[in-house]
Protein backbone atom coordinates (compact mmCIF):
# COMPACT_ATOMS: atom_id res chain seq x y z
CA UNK A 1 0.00 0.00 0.00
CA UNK A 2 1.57 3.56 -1.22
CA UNK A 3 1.96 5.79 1.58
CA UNK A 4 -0.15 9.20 1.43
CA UNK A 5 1.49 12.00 0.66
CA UNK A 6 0.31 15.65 1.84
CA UNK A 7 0.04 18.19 -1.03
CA UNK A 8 3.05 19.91 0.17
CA UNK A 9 5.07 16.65 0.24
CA UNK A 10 3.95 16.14 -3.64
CA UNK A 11 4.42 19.46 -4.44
CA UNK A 12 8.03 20.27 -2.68
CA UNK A 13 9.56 16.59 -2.44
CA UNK A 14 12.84 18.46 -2.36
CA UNK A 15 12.02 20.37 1.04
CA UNK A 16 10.19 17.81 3.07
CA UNK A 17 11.49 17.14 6.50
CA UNK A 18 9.95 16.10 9.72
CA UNK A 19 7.38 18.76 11.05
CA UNK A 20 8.25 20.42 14.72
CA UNK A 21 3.92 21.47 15.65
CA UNK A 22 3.80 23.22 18.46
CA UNK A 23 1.14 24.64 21.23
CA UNK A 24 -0.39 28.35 19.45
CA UNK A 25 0.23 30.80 22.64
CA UNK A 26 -2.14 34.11 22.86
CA UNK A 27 -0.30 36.99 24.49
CA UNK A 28 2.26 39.59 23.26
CA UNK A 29 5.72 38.13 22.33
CA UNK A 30 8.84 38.86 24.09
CA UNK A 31 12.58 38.96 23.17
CA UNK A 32 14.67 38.36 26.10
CA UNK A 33 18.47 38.72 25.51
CA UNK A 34 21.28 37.64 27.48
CA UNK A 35 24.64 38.11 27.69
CA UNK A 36 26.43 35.21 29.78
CA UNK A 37 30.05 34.50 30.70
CA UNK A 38 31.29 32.22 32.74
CA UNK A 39 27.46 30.86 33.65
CA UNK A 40 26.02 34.89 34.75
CA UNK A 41 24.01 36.74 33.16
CA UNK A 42 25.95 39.98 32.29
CA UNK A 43 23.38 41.77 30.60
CA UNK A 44 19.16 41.21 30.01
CA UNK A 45 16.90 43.18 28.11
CA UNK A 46 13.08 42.12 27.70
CA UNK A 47 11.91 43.75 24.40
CA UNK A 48 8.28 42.92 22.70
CA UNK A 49 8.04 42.06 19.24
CA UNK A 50 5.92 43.20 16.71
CA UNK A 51 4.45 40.71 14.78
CA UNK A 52 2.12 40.73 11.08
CA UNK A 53 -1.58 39.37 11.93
CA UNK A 54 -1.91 35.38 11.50
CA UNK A 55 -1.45 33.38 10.02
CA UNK A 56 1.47 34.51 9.16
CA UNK A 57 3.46 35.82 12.21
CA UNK A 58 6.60 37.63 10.78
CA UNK A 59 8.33 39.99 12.82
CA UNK A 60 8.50 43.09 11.83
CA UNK A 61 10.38 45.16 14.85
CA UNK A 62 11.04 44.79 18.71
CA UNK A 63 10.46 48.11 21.09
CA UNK A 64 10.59 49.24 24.62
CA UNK A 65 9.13 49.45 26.92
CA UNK A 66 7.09 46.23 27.01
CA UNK A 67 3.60 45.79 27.78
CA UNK A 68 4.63 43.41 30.72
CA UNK A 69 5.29 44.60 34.59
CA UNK A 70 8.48 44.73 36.00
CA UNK A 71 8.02 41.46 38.11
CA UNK A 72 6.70 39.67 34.52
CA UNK A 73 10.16 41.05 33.06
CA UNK A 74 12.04 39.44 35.65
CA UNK A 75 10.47 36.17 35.66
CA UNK A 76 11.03 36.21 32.03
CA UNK A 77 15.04 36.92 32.47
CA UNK A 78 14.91 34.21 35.07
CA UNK A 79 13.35 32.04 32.54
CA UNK A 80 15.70 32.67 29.96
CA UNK A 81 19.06 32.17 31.63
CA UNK A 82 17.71 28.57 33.32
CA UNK A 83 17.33 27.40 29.69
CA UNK A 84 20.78 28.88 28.43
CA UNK A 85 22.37 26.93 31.85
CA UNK A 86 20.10 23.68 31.05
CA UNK A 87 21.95 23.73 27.31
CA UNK A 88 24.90 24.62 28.53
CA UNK A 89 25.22 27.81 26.95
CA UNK A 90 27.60 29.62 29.42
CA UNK A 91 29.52 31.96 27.48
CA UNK A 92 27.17 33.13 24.60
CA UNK A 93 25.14 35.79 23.27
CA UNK A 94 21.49 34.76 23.35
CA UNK A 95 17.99 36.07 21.64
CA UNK A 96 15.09 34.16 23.59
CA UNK A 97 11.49 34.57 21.67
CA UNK A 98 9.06 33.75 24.90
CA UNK A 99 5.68 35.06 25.89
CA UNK A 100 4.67 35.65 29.32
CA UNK A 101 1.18 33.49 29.89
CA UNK A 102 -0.99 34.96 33.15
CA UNK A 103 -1.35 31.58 35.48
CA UNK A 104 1.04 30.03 33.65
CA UNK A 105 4.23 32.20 33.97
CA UNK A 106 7.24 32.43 31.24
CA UNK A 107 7.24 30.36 28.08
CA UNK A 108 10.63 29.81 25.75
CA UNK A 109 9.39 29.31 22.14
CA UNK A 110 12.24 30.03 20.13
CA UNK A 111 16.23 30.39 21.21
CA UNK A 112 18.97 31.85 18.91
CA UNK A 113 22.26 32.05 19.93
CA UNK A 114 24.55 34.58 17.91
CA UNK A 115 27.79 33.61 19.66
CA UNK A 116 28.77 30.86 21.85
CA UNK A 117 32.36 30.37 22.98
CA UNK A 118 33.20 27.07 24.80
């Protein structure tokens, strides 16, 4: 029996790979970024990002100051250099897409990391 194929799949064989789905979060987006050396945070700025309507969700600038409360800011930093520690990211310069989700607390979605020396 031939395995069925999505649309995309037949139409892009080229650029199929496996699929990453994850949870749709409401809220405002935040950019948290770090500078760490030597396992310390050095430097944190929360920014929010601007984003196009869905479905499409491009970014289209970052400002200050946020939307969120000071305490929410913190939590988010918090947040952020936990996850660099848990991957080990001790001396790097980090760019932390997370939202901050009321009764929930701080979310990481997306982590880029510009410069990481071991």
């Amino acid at each position: 029996m031939k395995e069925k194929r999505s649309l995309y799949e037949q139409d892009y064989p080229h650029r199929f790979q496996s699929w990453l789905v994850e949870e749709y979060l409401d809220g405002p987006e935040m950019g948290v970024e770090l500078i760490m050396f030597h396992g310390e945070c050095y430097f944190a700025s929360v920014m929010e990002v601007s984003k196009t309507p869905p479905p499409f969700f491009q970014g289209i600038g970052r400002f200050v100051p946020c939307s969120l409360g000071i305490d929410e800011q913190n939590e988010l930093v918090r947040e952020a250099i936990t996850v660099a520690k848990l991957l080990g990211l001790h001396n790097t310069v980090l760019d932390i897409d997370a939202k901050y989700i009321p009764g929930r607390g701080p979310v990481s979605n997306r982590i880029g990391c510009s410069i990481s020396i071991s």
